[in-house]
N, C-alpha and C. Protein backbone atom coordinates (compact mmCIF):
# COMPACT_ATOMS: atom_id res chain seq x y z
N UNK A 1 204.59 142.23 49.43
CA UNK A 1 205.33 143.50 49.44
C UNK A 1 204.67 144.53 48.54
N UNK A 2 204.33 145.61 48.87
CA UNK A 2 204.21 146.76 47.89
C UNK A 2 204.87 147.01 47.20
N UNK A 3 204.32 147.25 46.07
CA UNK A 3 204.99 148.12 44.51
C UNK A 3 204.74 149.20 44.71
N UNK A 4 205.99 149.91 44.70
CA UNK A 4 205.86 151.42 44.82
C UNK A 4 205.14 152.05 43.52
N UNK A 5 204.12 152.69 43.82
CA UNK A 5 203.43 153.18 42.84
C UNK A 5 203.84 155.04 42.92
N UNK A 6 204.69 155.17 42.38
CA UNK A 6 205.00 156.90 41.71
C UNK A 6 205.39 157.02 43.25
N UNK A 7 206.34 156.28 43.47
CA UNK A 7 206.79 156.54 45.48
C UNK A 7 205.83 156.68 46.14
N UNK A 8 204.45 156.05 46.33
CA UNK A 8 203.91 156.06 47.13
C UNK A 8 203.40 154.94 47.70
N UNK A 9 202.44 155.03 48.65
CA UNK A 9 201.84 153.83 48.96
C UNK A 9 200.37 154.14 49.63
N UNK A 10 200.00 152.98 49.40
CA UNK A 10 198.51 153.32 50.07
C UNK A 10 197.71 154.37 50.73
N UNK A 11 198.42 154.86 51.57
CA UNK A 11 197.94 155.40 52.79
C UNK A 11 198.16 156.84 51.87
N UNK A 12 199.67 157.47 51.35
CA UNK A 12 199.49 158.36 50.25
C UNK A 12 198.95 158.56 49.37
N UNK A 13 198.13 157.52 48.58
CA UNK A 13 197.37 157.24 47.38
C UNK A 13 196.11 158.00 48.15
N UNK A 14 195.42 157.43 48.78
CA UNK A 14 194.33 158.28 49.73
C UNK A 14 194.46 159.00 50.51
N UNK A 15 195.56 160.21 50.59
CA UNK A 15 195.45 161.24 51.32
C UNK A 15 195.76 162.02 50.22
N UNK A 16 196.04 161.86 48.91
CA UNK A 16 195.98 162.08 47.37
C UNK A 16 194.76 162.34 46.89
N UNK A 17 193.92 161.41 47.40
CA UNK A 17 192.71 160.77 46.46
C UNK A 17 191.73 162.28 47.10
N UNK A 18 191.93 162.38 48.58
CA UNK A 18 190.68 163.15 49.40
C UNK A 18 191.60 164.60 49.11
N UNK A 19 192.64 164.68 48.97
CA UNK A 19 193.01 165.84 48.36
C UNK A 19 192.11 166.69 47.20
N UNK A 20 192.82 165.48 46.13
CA UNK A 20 191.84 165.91 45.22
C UNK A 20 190.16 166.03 45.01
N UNK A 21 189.71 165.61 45.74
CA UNK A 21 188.66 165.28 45.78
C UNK A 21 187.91 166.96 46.25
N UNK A 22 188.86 167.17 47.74
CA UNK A 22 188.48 168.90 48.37
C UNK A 22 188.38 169.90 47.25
N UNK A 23 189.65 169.77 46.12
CA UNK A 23 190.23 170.63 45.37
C UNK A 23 188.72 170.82 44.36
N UNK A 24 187.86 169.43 43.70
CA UNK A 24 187.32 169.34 42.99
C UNK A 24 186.02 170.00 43.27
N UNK A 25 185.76 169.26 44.61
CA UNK A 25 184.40 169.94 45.27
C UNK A 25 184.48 171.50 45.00
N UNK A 26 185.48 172.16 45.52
CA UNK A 26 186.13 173.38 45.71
C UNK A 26 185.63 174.32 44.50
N UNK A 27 186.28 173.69 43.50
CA UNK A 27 186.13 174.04 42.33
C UNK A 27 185.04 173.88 41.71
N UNK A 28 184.21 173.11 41.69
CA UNK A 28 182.89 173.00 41.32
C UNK A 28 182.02 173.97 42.46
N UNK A 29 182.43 175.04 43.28
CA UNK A 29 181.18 175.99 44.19
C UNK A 29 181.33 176.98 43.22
N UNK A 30 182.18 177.43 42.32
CA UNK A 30 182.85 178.87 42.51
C UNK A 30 181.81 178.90 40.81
């Protein structure tokens, strides 16, 4: 069973992860 981690789960953890990830790229052009 999953442990809810901060209400999420997996599939949110990595649509989190590539979130941040755009945001970072993003931020590192400017």
């Amino acid at each position: 069973p999953a442990r809810p981690y901060m209400g999420l789960d997996k599939t949110g953890e990595q649509e989190i992860f590539d979130a941040i990830r755009k945001r970072v790229s993003a931020a590192l052009r400017q």
